[in-house]
Protein backbone atom coordinates (compact mmCIF):
# COMPACT_ATOMS: atom_id res chain seq x y z
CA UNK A 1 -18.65 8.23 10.28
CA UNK A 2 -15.98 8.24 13.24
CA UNK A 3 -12.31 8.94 12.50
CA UNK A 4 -9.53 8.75 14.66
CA UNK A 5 -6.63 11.18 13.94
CA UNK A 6 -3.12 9.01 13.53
CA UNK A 7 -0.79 9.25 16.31
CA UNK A 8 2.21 10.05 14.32
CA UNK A 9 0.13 12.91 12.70
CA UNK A 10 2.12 16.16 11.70
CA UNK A 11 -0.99 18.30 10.55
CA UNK A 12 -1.54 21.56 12.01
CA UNK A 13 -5.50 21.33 12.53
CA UNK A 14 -8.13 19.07 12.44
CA UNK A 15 -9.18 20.68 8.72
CA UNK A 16 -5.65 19.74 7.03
CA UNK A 17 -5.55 16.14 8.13
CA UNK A 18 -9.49 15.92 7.02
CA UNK A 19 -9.02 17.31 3.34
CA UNK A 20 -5.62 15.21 3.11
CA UNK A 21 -7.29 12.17 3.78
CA UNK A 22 -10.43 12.48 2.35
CA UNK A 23 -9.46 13.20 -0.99
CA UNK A 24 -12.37 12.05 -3.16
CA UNK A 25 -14.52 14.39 -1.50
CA UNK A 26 -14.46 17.37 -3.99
CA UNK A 27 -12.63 20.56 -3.39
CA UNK A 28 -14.20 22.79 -0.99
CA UNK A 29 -16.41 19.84 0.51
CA UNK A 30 -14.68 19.42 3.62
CA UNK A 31 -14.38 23.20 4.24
CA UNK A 32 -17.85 23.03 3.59
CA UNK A 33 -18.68 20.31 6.25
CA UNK A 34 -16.60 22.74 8.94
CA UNK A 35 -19.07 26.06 8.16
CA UNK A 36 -21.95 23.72 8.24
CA UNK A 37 -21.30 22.62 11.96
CA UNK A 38 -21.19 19.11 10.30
CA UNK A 39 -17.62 17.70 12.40
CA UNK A 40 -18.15 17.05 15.42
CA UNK A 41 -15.50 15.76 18.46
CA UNK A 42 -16.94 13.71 21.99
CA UNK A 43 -18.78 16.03 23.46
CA UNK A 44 -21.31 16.59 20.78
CA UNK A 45 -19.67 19.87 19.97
CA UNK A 46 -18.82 21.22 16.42
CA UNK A 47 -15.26 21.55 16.00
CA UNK A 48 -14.23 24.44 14.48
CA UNK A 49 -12.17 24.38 11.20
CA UNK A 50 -8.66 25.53 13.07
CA UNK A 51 -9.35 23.45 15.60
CA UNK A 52 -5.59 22.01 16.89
CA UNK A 53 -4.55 18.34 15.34
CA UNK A 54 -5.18 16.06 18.29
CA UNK A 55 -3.45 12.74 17.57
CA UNK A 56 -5.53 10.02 19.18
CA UNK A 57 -8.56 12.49 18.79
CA UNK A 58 -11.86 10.86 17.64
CA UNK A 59 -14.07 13.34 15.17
CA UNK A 60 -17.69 12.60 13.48
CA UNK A 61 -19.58 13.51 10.77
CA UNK A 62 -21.84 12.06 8.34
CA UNK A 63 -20.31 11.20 4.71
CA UNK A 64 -21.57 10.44 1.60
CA UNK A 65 -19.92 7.43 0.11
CA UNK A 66 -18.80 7.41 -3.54
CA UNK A 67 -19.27 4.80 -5.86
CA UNK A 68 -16.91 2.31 -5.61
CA UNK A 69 -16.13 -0.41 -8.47
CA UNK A 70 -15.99 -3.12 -7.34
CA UNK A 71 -12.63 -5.01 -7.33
CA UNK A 72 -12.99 -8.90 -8.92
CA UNK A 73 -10.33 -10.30 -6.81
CA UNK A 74 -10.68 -11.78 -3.80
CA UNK A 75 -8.61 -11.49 0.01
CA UNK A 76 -7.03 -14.92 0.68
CA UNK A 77 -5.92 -15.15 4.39
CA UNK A 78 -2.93 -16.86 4.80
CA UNK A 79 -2.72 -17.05 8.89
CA UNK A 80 -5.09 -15.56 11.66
CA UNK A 81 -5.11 -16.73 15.26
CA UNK A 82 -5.98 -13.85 18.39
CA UNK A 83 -3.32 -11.62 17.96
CA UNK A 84 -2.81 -11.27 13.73
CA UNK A 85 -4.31 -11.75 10.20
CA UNK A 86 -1.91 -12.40 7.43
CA UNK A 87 -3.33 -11.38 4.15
CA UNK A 88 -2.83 -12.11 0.68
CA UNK A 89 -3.80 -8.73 -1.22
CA UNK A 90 -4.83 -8.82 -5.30
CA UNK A 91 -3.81 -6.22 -7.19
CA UNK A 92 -6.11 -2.95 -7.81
CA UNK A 93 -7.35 -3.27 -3.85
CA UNK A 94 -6.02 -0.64 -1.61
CA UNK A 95 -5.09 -1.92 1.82
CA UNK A 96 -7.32 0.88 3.83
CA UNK A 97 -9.76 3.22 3.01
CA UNK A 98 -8.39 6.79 1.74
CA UNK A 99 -9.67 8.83 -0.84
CA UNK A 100 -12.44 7.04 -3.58
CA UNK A 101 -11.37 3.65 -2.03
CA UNK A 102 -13.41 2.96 1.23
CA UNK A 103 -15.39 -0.08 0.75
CA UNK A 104 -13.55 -1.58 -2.13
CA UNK A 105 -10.18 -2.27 0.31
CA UNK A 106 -8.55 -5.13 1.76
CA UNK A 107 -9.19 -3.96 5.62
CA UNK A 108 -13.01 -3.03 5.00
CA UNK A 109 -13.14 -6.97 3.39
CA UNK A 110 -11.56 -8.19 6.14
CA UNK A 111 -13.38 -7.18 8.67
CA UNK A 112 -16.97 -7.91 7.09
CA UNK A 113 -15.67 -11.23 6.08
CA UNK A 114 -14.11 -12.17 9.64
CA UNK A 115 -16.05 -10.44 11.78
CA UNK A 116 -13.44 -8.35 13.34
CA UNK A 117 -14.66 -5.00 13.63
CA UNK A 118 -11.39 -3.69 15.41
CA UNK A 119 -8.65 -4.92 12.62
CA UNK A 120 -6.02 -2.92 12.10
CA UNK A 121 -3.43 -2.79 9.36
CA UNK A 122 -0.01 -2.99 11.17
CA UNK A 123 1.60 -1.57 7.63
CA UNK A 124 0.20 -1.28 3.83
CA UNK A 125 0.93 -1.99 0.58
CA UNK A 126 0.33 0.23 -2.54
CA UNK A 127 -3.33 -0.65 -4.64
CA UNK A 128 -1.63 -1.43 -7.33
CA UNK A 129 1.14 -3.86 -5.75
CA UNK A 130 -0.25 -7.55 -4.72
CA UNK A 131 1.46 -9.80 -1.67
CA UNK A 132 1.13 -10.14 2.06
CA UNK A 133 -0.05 -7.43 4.37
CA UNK A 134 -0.34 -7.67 8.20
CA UNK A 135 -3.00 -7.15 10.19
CA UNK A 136 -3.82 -6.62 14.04
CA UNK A 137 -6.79 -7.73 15.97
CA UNK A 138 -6.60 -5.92 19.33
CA UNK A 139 -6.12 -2.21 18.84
CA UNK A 140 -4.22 -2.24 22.40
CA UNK A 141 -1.55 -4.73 20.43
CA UNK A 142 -0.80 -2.43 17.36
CA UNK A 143 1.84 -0.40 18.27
CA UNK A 144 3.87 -3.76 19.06
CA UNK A 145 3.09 -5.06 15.26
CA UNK A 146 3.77 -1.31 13.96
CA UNK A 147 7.33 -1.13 15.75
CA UNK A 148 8.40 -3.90 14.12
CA UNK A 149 8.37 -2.04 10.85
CA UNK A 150 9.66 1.02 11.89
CA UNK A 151 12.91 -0.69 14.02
CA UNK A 152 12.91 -2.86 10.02
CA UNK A 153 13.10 -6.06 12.15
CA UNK A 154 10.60 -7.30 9.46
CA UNK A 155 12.33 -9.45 6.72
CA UNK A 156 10.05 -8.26 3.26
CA UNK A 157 10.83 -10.15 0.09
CA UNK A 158 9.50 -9.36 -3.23
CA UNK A 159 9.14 -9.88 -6.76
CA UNK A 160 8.95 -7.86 -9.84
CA UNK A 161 8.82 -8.53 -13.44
CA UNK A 162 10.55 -6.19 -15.89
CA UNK A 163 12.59 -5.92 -19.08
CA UNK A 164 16.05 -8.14 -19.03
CA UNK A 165 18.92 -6.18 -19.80
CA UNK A 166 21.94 -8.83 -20.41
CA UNK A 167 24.92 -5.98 -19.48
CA UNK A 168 22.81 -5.27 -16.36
CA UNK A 169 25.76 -6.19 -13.62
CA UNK A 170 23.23 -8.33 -10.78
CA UNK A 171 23.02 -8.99 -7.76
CA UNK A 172 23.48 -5.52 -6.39
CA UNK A 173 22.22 -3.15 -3.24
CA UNK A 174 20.43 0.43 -4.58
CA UNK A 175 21.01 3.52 -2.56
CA UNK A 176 19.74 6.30 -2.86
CA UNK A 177 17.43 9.09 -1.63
CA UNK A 178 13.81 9.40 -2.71
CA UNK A 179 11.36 12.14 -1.65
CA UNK A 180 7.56 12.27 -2.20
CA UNK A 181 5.93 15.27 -2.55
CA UNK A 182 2.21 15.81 -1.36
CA UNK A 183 -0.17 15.75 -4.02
CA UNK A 184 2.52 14.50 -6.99
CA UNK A 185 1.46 10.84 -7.96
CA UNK A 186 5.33 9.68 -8.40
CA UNK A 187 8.58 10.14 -6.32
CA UNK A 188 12.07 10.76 -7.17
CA UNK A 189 15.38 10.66 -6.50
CA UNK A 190 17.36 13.56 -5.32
CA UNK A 191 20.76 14.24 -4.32
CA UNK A 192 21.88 13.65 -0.72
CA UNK A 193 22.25 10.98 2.31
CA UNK A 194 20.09 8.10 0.90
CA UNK A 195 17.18 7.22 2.69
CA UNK A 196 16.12 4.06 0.90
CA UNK A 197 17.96 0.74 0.23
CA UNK A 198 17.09 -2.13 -2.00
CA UNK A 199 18.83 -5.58 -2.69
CA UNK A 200 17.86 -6.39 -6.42
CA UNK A 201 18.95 -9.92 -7.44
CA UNK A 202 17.80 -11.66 -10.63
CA UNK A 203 16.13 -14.73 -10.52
CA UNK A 204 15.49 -16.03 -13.73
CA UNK A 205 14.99 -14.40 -17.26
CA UNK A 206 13.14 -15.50 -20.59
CA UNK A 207 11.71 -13.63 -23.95
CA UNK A 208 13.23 -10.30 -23.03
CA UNK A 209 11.58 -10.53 -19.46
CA UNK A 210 13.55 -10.87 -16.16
CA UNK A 211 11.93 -12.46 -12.53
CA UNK A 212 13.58 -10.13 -10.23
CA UNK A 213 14.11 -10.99 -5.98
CA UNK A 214 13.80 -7.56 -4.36
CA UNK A 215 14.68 -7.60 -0.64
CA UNK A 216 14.18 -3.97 0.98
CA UNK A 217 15.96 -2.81 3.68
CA UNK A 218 13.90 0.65 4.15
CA UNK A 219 10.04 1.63 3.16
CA UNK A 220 10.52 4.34 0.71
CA UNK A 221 6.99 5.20 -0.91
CA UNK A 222 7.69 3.96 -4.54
CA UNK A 223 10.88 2.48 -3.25
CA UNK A 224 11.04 -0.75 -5.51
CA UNK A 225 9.74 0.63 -7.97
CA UNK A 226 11.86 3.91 -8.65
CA UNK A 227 14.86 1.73 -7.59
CA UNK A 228 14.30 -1.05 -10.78
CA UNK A 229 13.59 2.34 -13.06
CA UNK A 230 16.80 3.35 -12.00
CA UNK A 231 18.52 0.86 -12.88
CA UNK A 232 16.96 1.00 -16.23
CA UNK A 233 14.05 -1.96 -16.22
CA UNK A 234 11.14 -0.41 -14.68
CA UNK A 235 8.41 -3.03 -13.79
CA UNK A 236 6.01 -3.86 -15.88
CA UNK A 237 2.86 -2.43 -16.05
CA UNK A 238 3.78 0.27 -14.17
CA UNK A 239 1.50 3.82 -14.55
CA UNK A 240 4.22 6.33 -13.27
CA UNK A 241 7.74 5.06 -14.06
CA UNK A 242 9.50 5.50 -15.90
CA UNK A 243 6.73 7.95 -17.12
CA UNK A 244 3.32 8.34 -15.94
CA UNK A 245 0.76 7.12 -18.19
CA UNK A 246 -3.04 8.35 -18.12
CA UNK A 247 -5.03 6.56 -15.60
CA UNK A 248 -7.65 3.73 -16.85
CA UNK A 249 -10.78 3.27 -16.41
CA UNK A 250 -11.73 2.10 -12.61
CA UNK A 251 -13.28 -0.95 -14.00
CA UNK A 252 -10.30 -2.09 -16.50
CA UNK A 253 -8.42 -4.34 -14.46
CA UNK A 254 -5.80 -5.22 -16.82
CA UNK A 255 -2.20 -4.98 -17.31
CA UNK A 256 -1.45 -5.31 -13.21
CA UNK A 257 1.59 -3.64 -12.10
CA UNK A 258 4.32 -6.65 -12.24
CA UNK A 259 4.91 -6.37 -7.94
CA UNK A 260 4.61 -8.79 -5.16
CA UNK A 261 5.41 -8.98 -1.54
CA UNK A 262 6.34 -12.77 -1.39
CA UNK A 263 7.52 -13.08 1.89
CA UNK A 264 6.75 -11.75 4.92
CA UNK A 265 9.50 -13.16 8.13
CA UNK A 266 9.40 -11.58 12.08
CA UNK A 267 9.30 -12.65 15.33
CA UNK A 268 5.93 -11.88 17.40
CA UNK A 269 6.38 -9.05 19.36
CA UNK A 270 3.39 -10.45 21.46
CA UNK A 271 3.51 -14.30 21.80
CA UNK A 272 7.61 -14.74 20.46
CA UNK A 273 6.63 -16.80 17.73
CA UNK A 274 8.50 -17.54 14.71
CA UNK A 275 6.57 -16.33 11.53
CA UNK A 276 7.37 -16.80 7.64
CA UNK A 277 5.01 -16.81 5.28
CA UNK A 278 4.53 -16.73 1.24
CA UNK A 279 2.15 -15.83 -0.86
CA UNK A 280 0.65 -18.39 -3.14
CA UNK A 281 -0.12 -15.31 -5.79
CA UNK A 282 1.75 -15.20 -9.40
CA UNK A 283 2.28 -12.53 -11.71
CA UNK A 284 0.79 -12.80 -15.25
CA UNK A 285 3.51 -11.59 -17.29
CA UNK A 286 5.96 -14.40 -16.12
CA UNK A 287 3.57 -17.18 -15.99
CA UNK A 288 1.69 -16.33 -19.64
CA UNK A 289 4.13 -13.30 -20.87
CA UNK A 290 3.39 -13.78 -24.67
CA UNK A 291 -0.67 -12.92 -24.03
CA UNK A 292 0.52 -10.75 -21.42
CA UNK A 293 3.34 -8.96 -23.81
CA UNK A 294 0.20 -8.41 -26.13
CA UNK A 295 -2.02 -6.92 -23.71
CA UNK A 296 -4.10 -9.94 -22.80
CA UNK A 297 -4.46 -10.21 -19.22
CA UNK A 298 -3.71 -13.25 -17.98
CA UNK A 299 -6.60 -15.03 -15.28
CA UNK A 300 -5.14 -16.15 -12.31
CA UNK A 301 -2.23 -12.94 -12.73
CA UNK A 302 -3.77 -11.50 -9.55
C-alpha cells in the first residue's frame, strides 16, 4: 500500500501521522510494522520509526485490510466532466479511507466505478452526514478546488431535521468557538474568539419536528451539529449530541443522522464556470416521521 503524507501535515515523524491515520490497525501494530523494517520510502529503504514528517513524502508497506460491511447505499454522481466529480454521498459511507473504512467509502467507489484512479476529494463530509462532496480528477488541479474551501468562497447549504421548539426566536447566525480534541469522538464549545459561524433558519415544521436551512460560513468539525444542540434541538439521530450514545452495530443502518449538504455553489477555479448543484437525497424523518419517530427506518431516507 502507498501513502502520501498530507501537505498541510503538522506531525512530528513519519510514526505519528501513520498510527493517527491508521486507526483500525490495533495498538502497537504500526510500531510493530517500524521494528519489522516493514515501511518503506523511494529508495527501497526502511524508514525508521522517528523518521522526520515529510509532507508530500510517499511511504509503503503492505497492510492487511479489515473487514469492511458493506454499506447498502449507493454513490449517485451528480456532475463529472475533466476537471471535477460532484457526488451525492448516502449516509453511513465515509468520504475517504481512514481508520476501519477503506473500501467501504465514497472515493474508493468512485474511482472503481469511474475509472479514475487519481480522484481526489477536494473536501469531505462526516460518514454519518449525506449530501454533495467534491471531487478532483487531476492531482496537479487540487490545490485550486481545495483553496476554494479554505478562502470559504464555496456557498454550502444544508439541512437538518430536529425537534421544533415554538419559543425558539429563528432565523439567527451562531457564533461561537468549538475545539476538537484528538482521540474524543465529540467537540465542544469553549470560551473565546469564535471560530465557527452558522446561519440556522427554519424552513418548515410539523408533529413536533422542524426542517431546518443551515448555511455555514466556517468548517468547524461537528459545526452544524453542536451549533443546533446549542440552541437546544440537536438533530435527529444524532450518536454524540447532545450525549453520546453507544455505537451500533456496523451492519444496522438505521436511524441516519437527520444531515444533508443540499447545495453546493462556486465558481471554477480552473475553467470559470458557474456551478450550483442539489442533491436529489431526502431525509427519512421529514418525509415518513411517524415510522421514523418509532424507529422504523424509512427506504429511500438515504
Amino acid at each position: 500500500m502507498r501513502v502520501r503524507l498530507p501537505v498541510d501535515g503538522a506531525w512530528a515523524t513519519v510514526r505519528e501521522h501513520l498510527v493517527e491515520r491508521l486507526t483500525g490497525a490495533g495498538p502497537g501494530t504500526i510500531e510493530s510494522m517500524f521494528a519489522a523494517g516493514l515501511v518503506v520510502g523511494a529508495d527501497g529503504r526502511a524508514v525508521a520509526p522517528d523518521a522526520p514528517y515529510l509532507p508530500g513524502m510517499y511511504v509503503w508497506f503492505h497492510r492487511e485490510l479489515p473487514t469492511e460491511v458493506p454499506v447498502p447505499f449507493p454513490v449517485e454522481v451528480v456532475y463529472r466532466d475533466e476537471h471535477i466529480v460532484v457526488a451525492d454521498k448516502p449516509h453511513f459511507l465515509a468520504t475517504t479511507p481512514r481508520g476501519m473504512h477503506v473500501a467501504e467509502t465514497a472515493l474508493a467507489r468512485l474511482r472503481r466505478e469511474l475509472g479514475v484512479p487519481a480522484l481526489t476529494a477536494a473536501h469531505r463530509l462526516d460518514r454519518l452526514t449525506a449530501g454533495l462532496v467534491l471531487f478532483t480528477v487531476r492531482p496537479e488541479e487540487r490545490g485550486a478546488y481545495q483553496t476554494l474551501f479554505r478562502d470559504r468562497r464555496v456557498r454550502k447549504e444544508y439541512e437538518a431535521v430536529a425537534p421544533y421548539d415554538p419559543a425558539l426566536t429563528l432565523p439567527r447566525t451562531v457564533r461561537s468557538r468549538i475545539v476538537k480534541e484528538r482521540g474524543v469522538r465529540a467537540a465542544r464549545e469553549v470560551a473565546g474568539e469564535p471560530n465557527a459561524e452558522t446561519r440556522v433558519e427554519l424552513a418548515g415544521h410539523r408533529a413536533g419536528l422542524g426542517r431546518y436551512r443551515l448555511v455555514p460560513t466556517t468548517g468547524q468539525t461537528h459545526q452544524l451539529r453542536v451549533h443546533l444542540n446549542s440552541l437546544g434541538v440537536p438533530i435527529l439521530g444524532d450518536p454524540l449530541y447532545p450525549e453520546a450514545v453507544a455505537c451500533e452495530s456496523p451492519g444496522a443502518f438505521r436511524r441516519p443522522l437527520q444531515l444533508l449538504a443540499r447545495a453546493l455553489e462556486f465558481t471554477d477555479p480552473v475553467t470559470g464556470a458557474e456551478h450550483a448543484f442539489t442533491s436529489a437525497r431526502t431525509l427519512s424523518a421529514w418525509t415518513s416521521y411517524e415510522s421514523w419517530a418509532a424507529g422504523v427506518r424509512s427506504p429511500g431516507g438515504t
